[in-house]
Protein backbone atom coordinates (compact mmCIF):
# COMPACT_ATOMS: atom_id res chain seq x y z
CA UNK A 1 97.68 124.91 112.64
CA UNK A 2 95.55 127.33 110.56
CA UNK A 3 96.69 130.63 111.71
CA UNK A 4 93.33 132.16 110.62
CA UNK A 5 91.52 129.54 112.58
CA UNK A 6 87.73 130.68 113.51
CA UNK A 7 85.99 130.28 116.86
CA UNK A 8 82.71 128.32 116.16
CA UNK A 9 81.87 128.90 120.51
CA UNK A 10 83.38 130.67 123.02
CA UNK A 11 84.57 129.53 126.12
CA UNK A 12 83.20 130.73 129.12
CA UNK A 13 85.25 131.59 131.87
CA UNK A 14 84.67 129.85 135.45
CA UNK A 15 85.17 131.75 138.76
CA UNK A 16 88.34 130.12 138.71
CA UNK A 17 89.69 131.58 135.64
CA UNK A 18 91.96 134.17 137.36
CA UNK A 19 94.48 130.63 137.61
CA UNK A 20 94.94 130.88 133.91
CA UNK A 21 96.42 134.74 133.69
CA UNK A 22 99.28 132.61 133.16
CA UNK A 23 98.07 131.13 129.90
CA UNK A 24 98.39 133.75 127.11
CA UNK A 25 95.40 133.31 125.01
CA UNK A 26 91.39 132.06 125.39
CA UNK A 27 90.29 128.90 124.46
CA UNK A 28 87.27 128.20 122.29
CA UNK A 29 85.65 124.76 122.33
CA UNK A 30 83.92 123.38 119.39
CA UNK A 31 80.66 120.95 119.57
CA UNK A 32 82.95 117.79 119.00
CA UNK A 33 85.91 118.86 121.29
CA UNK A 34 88.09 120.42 119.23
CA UNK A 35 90.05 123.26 120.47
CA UNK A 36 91.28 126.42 118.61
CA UNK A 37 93.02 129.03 119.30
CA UNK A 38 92.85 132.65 118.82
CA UNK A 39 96.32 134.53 118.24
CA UNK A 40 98.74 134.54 120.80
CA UNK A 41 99.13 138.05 122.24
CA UNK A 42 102.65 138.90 123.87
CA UNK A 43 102.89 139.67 127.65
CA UNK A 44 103.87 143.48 127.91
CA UNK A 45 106.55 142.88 129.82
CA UNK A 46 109.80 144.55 129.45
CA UNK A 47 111.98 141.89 127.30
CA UNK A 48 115.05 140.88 129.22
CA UNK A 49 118.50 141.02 128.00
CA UNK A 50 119.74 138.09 125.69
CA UNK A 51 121.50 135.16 127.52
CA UNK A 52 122.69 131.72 126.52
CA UNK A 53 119.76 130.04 127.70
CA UNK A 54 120.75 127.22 130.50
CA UNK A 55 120.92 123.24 129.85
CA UNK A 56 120.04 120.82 132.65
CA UNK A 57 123.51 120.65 134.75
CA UNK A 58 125.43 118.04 132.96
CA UNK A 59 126.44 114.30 134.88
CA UNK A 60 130.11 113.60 136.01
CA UNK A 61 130.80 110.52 134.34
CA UNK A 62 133.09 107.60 134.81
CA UNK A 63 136.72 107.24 133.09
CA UNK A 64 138.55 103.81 132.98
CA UNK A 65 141.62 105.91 134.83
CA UNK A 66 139.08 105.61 138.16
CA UNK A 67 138.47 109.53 137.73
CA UNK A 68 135.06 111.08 137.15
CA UNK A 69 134.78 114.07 134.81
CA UNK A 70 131.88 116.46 134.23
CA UNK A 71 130.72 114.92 130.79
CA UNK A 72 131.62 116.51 127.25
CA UNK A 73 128.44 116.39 125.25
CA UNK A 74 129.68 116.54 121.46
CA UNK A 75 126.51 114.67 120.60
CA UNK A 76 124.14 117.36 119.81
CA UNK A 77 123.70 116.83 116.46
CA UNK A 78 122.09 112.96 117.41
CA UNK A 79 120.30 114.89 120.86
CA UNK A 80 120.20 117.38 123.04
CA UNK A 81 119.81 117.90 126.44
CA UNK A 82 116.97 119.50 127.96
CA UNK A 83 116.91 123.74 128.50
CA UNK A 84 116.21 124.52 131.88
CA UNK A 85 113.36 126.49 131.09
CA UNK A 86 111.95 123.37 128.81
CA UNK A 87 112.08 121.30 132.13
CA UNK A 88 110.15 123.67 134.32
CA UNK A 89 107.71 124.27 131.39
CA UNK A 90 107.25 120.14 131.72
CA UNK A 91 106.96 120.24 135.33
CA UNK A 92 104.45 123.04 135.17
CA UNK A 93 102.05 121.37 132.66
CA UNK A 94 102.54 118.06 134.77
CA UNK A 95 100.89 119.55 137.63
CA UNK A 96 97.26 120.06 135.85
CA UNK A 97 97.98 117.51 133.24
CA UNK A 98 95.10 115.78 131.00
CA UNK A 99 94.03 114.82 127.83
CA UNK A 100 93.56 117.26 125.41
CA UNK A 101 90.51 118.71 123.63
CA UNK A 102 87.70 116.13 124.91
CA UNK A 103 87.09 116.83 128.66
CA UNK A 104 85.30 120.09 129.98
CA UNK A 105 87.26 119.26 133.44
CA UNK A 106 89.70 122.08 134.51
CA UNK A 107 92.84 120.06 133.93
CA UNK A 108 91.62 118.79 129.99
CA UNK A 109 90.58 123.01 129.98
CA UNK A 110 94.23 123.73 131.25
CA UNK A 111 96.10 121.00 128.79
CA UNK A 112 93.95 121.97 126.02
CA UNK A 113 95.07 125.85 126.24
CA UNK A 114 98.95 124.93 126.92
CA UNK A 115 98.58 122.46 123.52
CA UNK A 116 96.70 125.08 121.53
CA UNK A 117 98.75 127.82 122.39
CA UNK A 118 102.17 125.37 121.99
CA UNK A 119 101.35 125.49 118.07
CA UNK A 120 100.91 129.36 117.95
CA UNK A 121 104.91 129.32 119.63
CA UNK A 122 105.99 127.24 116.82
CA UNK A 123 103.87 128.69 114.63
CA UNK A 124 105.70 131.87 115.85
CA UNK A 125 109.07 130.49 115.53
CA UNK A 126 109.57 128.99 112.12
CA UNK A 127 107.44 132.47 110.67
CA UNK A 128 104.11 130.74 109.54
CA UNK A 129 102.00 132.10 107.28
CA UNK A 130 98.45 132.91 107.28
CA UNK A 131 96.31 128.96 106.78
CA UNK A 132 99.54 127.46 107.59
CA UNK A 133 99.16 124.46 109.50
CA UNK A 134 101.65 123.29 112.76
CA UNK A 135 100.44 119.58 112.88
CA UNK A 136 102.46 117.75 116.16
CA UNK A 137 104.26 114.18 115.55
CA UNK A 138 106.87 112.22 117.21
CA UNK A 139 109.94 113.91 115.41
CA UNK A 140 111.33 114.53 111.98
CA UNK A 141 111.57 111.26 110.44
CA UNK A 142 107.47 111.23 111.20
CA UNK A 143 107.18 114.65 109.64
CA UNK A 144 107.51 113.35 106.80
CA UNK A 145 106.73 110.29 106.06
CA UNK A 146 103.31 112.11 107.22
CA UNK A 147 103.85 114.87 104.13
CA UNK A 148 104.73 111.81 101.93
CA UNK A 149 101.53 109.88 102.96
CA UNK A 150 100.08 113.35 101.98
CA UNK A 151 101.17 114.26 98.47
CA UNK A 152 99.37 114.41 95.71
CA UNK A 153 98.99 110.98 93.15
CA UNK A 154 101.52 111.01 90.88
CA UNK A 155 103.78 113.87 92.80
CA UNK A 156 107.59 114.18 91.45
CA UNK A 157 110.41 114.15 94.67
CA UNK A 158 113.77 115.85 94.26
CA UNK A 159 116.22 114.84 96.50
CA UNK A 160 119.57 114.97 96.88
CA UNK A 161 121.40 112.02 97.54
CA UNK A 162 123.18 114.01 100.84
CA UNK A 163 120.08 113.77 102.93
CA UNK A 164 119.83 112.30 106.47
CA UNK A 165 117.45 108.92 105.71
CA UNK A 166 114.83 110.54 107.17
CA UNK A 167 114.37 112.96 104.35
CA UNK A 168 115.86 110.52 101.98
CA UNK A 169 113.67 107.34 102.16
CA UNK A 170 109.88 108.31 102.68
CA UNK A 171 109.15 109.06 99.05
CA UNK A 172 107.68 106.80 96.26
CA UNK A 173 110.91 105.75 94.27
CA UNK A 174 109.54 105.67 91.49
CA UNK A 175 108.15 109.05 91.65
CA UNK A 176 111.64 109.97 93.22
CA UNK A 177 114.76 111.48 91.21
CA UNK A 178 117.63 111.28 93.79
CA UNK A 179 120.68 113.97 93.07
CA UNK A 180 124.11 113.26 93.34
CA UNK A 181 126.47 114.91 96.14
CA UNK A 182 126.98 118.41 94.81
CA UNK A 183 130.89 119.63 95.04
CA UNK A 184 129.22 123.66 95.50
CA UNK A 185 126.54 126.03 95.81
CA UNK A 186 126.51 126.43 92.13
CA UNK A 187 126.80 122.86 91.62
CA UNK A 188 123.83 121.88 93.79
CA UNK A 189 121.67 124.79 91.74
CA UNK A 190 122.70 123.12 88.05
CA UNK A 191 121.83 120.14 89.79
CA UNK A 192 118.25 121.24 90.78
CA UNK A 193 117.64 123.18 87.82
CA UNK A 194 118.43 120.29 85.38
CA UNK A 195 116.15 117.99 87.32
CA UNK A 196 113.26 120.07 87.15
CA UNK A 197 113.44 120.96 83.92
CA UNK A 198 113.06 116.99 83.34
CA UNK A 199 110.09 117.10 85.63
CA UNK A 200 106.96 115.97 84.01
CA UNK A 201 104.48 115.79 86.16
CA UNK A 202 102.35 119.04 87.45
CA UNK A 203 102.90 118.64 90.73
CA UNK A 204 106.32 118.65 92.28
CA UNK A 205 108.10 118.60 95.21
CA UNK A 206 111.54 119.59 96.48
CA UNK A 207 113.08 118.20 99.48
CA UNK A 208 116.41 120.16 101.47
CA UNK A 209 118.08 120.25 104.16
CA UNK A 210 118.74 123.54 105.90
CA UNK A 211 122.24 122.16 107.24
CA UNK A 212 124.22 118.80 106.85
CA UNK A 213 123.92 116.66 109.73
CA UNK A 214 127.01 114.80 108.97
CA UNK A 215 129.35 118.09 108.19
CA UNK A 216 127.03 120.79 109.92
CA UNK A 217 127.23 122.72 106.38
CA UNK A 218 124.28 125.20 105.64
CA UNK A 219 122.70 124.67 102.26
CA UNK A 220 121.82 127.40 100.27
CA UNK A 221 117.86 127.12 100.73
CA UNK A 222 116.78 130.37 99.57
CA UNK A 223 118.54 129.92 96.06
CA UNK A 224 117.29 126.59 95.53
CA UNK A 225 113.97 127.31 96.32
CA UNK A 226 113.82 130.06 94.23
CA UNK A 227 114.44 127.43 91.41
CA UNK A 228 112.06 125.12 92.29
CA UNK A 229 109.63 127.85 92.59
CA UNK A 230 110.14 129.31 89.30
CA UNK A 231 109.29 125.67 88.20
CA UNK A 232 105.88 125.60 90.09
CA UNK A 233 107.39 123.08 92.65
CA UNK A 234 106.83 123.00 96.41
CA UNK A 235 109.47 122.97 98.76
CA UNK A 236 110.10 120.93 101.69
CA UNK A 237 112.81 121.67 104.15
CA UNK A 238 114.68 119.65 106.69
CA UNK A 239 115.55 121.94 109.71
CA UNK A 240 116.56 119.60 112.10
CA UNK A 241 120.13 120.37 112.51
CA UNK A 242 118.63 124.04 111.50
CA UNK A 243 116.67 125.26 113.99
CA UNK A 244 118.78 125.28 116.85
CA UNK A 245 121.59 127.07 115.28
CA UNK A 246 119.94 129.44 112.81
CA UNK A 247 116.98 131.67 112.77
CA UNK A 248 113.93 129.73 109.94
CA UNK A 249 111.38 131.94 108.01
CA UNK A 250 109.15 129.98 105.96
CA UNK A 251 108.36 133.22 104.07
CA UNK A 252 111.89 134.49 104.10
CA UNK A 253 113.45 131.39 102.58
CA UNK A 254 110.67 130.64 99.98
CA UNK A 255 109.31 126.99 101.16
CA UNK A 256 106.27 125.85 101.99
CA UNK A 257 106.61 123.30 104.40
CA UNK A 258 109.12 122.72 107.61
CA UNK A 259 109.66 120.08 109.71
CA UNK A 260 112.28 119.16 112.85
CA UNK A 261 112.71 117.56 116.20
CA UNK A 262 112.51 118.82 119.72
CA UNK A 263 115.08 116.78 120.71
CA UNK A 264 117.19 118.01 118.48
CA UNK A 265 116.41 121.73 119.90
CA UNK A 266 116.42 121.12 123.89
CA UNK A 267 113.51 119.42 124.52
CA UNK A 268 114.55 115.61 124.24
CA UNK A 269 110.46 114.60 125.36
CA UNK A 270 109.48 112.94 122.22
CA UNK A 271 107.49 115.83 119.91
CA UNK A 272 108.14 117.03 116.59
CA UNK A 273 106.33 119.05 114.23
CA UNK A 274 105.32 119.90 110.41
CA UNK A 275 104.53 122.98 109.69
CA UNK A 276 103.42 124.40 106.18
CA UNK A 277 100.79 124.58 103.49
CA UNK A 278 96.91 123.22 104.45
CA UNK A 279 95.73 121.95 101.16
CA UNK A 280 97.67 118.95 100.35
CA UNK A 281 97.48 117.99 104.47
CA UNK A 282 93.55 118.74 104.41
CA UNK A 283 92.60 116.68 101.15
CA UNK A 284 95.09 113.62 102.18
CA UNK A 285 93.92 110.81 103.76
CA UNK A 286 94.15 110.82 108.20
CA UNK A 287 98.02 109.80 109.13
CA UNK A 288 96.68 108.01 112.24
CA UNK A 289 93.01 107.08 111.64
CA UNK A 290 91.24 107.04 115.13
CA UNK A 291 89.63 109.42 117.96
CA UNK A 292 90.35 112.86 117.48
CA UNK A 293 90.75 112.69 113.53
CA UNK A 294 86.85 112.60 113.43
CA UNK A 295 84.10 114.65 113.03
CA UNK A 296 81.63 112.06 112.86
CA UNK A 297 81.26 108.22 112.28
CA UNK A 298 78.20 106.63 110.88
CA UNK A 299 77.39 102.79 110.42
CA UNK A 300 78.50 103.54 106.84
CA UNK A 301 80.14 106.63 106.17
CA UNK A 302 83.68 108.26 108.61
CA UNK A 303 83.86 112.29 108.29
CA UNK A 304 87.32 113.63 109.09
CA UNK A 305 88.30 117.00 110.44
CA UNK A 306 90.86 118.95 108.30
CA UNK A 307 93.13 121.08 110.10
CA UNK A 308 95.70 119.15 112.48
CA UNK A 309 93.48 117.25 114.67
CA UNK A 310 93.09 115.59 110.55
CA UNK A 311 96.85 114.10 111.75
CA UNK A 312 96.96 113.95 115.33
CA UNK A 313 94.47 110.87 115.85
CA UNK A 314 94.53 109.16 119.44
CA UNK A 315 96.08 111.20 122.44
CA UNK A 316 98.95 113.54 121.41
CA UNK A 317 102.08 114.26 123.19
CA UNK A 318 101.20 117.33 125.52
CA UNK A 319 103.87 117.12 127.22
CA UNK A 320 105.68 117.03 124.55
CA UNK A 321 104.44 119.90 122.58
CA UNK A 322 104.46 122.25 125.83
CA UNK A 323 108.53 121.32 125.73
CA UNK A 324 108.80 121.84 122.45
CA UNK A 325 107.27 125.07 122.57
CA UNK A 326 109.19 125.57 125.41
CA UNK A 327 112.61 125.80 123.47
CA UNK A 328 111.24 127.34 120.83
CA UNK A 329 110.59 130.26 123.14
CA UNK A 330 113.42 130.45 124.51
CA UNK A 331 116.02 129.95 121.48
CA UNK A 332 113.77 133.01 119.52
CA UNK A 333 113.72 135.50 122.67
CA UNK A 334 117.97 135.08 122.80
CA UNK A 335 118.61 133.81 118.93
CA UNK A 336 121.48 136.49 119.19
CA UNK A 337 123.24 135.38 122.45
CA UNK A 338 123.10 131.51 120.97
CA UNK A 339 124.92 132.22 117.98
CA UNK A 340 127.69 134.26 119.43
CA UNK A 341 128.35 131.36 121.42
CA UNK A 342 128.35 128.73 118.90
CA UNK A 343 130.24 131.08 116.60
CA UNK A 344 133.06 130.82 119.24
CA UNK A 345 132.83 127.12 119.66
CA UNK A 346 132.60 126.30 115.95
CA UNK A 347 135.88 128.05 114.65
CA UNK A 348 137.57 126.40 117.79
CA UNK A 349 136.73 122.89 117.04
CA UNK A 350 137.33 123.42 113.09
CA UNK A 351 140.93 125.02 113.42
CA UNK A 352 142.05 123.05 116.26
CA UNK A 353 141.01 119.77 114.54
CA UNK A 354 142.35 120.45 111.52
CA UNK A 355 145.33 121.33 112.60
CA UNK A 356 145.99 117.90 113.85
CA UNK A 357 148.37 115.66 112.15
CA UNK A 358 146.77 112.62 111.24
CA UNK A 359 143.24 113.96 111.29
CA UNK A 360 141.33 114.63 108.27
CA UNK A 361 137.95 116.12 108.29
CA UNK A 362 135.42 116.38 105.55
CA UNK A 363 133.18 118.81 104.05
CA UNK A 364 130.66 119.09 100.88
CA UNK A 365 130.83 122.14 99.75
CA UNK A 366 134.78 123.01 100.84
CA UNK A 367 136.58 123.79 104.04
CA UNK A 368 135.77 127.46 103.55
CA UNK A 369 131.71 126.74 103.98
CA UNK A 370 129.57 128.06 106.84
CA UNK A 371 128.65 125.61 108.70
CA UNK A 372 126.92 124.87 112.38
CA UNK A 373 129.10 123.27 115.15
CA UNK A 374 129.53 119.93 113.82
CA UNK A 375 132.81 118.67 112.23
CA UNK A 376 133.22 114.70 110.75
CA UNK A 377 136.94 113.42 110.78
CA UNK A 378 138.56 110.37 111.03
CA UNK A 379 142.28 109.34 112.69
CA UNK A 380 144.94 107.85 110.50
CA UNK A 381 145.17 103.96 111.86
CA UNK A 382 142.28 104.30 113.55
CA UNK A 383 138.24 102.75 113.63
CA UNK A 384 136.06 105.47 114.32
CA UNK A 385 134.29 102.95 116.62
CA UNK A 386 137.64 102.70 118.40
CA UNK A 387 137.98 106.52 118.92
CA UNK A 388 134.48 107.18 119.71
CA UNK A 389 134.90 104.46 122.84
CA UNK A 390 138.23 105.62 123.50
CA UNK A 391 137.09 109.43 123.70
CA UNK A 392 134.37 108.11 126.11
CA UNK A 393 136.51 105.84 128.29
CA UNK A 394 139.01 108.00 128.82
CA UNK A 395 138.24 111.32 128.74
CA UNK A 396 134.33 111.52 129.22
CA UNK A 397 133.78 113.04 126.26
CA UNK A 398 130.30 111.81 124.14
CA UNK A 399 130.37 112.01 120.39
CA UNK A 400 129.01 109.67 117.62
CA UNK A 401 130.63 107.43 114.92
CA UNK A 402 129.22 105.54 111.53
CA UNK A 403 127.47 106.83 109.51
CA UNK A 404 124.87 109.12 110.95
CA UNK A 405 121.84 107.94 109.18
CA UNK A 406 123.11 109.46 105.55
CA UNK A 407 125.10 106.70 104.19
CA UNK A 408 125.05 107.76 100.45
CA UNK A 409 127.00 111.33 101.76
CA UNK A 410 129.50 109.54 104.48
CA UNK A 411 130.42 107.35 101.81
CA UNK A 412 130.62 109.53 99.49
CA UNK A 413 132.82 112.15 101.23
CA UNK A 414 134.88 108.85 102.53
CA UNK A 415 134.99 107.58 98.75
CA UNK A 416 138.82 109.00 98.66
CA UNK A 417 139.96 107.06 101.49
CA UNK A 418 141.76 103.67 102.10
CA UNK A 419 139.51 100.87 101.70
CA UNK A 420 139.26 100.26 104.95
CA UNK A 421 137.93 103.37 105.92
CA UNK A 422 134.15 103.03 106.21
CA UNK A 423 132.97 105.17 108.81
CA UNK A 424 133.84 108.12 110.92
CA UNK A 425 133.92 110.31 114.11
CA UNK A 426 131.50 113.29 114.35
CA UNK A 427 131.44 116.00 116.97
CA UNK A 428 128.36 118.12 117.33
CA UNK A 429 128.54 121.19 119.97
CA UNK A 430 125.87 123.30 121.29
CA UNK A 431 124.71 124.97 124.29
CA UNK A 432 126.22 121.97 126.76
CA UNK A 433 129.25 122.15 125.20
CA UNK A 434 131.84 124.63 126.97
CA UNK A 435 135.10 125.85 126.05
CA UNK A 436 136.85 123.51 128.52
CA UNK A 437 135.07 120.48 127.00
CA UNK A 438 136.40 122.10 123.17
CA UNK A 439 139.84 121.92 124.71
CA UNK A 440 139.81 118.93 126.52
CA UNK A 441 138.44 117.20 122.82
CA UNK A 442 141.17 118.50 121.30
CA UNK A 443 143.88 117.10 123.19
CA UNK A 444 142.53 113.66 123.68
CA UNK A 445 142.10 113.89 119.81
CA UNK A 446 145.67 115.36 119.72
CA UNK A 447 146.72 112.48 121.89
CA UNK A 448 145.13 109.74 120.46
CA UNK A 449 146.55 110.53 116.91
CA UNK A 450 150.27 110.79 118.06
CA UNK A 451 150.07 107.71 120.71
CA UNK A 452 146.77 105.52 120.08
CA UNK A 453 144.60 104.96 123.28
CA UNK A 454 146.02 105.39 126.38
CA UNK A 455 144.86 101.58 127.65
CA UNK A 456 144.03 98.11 125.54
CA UNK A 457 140.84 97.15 124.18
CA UNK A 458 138.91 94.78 123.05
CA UNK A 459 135.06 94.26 121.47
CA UNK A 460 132.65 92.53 122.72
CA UNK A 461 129.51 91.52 121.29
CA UNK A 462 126.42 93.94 121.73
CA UNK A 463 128.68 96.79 123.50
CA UNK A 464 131.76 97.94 120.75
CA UNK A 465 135.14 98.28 121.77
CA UNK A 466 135.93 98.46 125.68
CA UNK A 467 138.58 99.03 127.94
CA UNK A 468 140.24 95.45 128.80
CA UNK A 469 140.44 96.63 132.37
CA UNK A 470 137.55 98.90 133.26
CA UNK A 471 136.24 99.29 136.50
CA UNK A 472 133.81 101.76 135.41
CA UNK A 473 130.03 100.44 136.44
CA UNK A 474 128.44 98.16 133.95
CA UNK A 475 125.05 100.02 134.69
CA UNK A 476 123.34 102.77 136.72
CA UNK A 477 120.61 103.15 138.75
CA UNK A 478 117.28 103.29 137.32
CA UNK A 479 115.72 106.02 137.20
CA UNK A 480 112.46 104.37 138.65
């Protein structure tokens, strides 16, 4: 979104417009559709104190014992469940839901000002910039593949070889100088600064992560993109496992663009979004070449738009931006109350696993690091397929194993192990995660180190290991 968008028209109000005191800002319509919008002016309201904000209540599951527990998320850092406030946001918008930005109806009016005003929220939450644009897509991994479609010819990527596949693989590999797994802060810098003093190309770009999504480490962003910036490089950074933990500034931590997930952040309904610098997004080529993306089409020539219609051909995701913005809203407005709570959670989960004999758990930059709350270990004599089903089975507790989409890291940080280790157990904790679900983690972890699981198993085809005798249900309802 171009913060400094101008108004070519302004919309009229009907009689009805009283319905929309609701909506925060006006909405302009241009000749072709298009809808800006100007800045979003805050509700003088008194602000309310800071609370953890409130996750849809979470299921009692199923355990092979023939007991149901309320369900442990430790999956976070895969997705998250849905804020309270992002679902009644959703249900809202459903009520007067159209498409966006092409109808002069009072529900396409409605959308358009929810969708328009959605990108001034994120816009407001990740500190844009004046001409910054907030262009919607489906999540991350289409964040940037849509910046890579976008770069300059003959742009130079730095990577590091630590990066989740999504910011890992997009890039030209020939244009692309991967770095190896840093040990520290300092390391990763003399990495950096080596590489782009090699650099030979004018333009170049440098792609981070704001924290590990295997180890939940925070990078040191502001440091490294002071480098690259000294070096007349852009910076791209990965907030995915970011945002929800830690407040982003694009200004404050020196990069130009941004990019994450909303179902990484509480609003698991299919948006993401890229937010950063116009110029290389305006002079590339459409990402999705189709209505929407056009100004006009002649027998022989196709005008685009620039700004983020230029990316968002064909209908977007309302919905999904409305959630999105959603969560942003409501992670900014009680930031504070958040990271008290993962604070707690985090130095639980770290001391109590590591104080477990026969559990080792891994970390880039040292066991002393900051990091979100995420923690990858493995079990001595154990597959980390084998605990993650066993964790599930019999204590309804959710968490991931493999390698998390960032094989070079996981193996890597695994190269020190027995052969046979190849994979491992990761536990991600955020606002579903309570301090009875931290507790009752640690002694099934506890447990399963000491004893092994608790019943036999076997694997089967498709499905992983399973209990040998489960009378758990093979499937649930539908939700149709």
């Amino acid at each position: 979104m171009s913060i400094a968008s101008s108004i070519p028209h302004t919309f009229t109000p009907t009689r009805r417009q009283p319905w929309l005191r609701s909506v925060p800002a006006p909405v302009a319509t241009t000749s072709r559709g298009s809808t800006t919008l100007t800045p979003l002016q805050a509700p003088a309201t008194p602000s309310a104190p800071a609370v953890v904000p409130a996750v849809v209540e979470a299921p009692r599951v199923p355990t092979c014992h023939g007991t149901f527990v309320e369900y442990a998320n430790f999956d976070h850092g895969a997705s998250t469940p849905a804020l309270v406030s992002v679902r009644a946001a959703v249900d809202k918008a459903t009520a007067t839901y159209s498409s966006v930005h092409r109808g002069q109806g009072w529900a396409s009016q409605v959308s358009s000002h929810y969708y328009e005003a959605a990108r001034v929220e994120v816009a407001r939450f990740v500190g844009a910039r004046e001409g910054d644009e907030v262009v919607f897509t489906r999540n991350t991994t289409d964040s940037f593949n849509l910046l890579a479609r976008a770069l300059p010819r003959r742009t130079q990527v730095i990577v590091f070889a630590t990066e989740h596949h999504a910011t890992l693989l997009p890039w030209e590999s020939r244009r692309t100088t991967r770095l190896p797994v840093p040990l520290t802060h300092q390391d990763a810098e003399a990495l950096l600064r080596d590489a782009l003093q090699r650099a030979t190309s004018s333009s170049v770009l440098v792609v981070l992560t704001g924290a590990s999504n295997v180890t939940g480490e925070y990078w040191p962003v502001e440091r490294l993109a002071t480098l690259a910036r000294e070096r007349g490089a852009r910076i791209a950074l990965d907030a995915a496992q970011l945002v929800g933990h830690r407040r982003v500034d694009l200004d404050t931590l020196g990069v130009d663009y941004v990019a994450f997930s909303g179902h990484k952040i509480y609003a698991p309904y299919g948006a993401g979004v890229l937010v950063g610098r116009s110029d290389w997004l305006d002079a590339a080529a459409p990402y999705l070449a189709g209505g929407g993306a056009t100004a006009e089409v002649s027998p022989l020539t196709t005008t685009w738009k620039t700004g983020p219609a230029r990316h968002e051909g064909g209908t977007p995701n309302v919905l999904g931006a409305i959630a999105l913005a959603a969560a942003c809203a409501a992670i900014r407005e009680n930031r504070g109350a958040l990271e008290s709570h993962e604070r707690r959670l985090t130095e639980r989960l770290v001391e109590g696993l590591r104080a477990i004999e026969g559990v080792e758990t891994y970390s880039i930059f040292g066991d002393s690091a900051d990091r979100a709350p995420v923690v990858t270990f493995t079990i001595d004599g154990l597959e980390s397929s084998l605990v993650s089903a066993a964790l599930s089975a019999e204590h309804g507790i959710g968490v991931r194993d493999g390698k998390f989409c960032a094989h070079l890291l996981v193996d890597a940080l695994l190269a020190d192990e027995d052969a046979q280790v190849t994979s491992a157990v990761r536990v991600s904790a955020g606002l579903a995660t309570t301090d009875e679900h931290v507790e009752r983690l640690l002694a099934a972890v506890a447990t399963l180190a000491a004893e092994g699981p608790g019943t036999a198993y076997e694997q089967v085809d498709g499905r992983g290991w399973v209990p040998v005798a489960d009378d758990r249900p093979s499937l649930v309802d539908l939700p149709w």
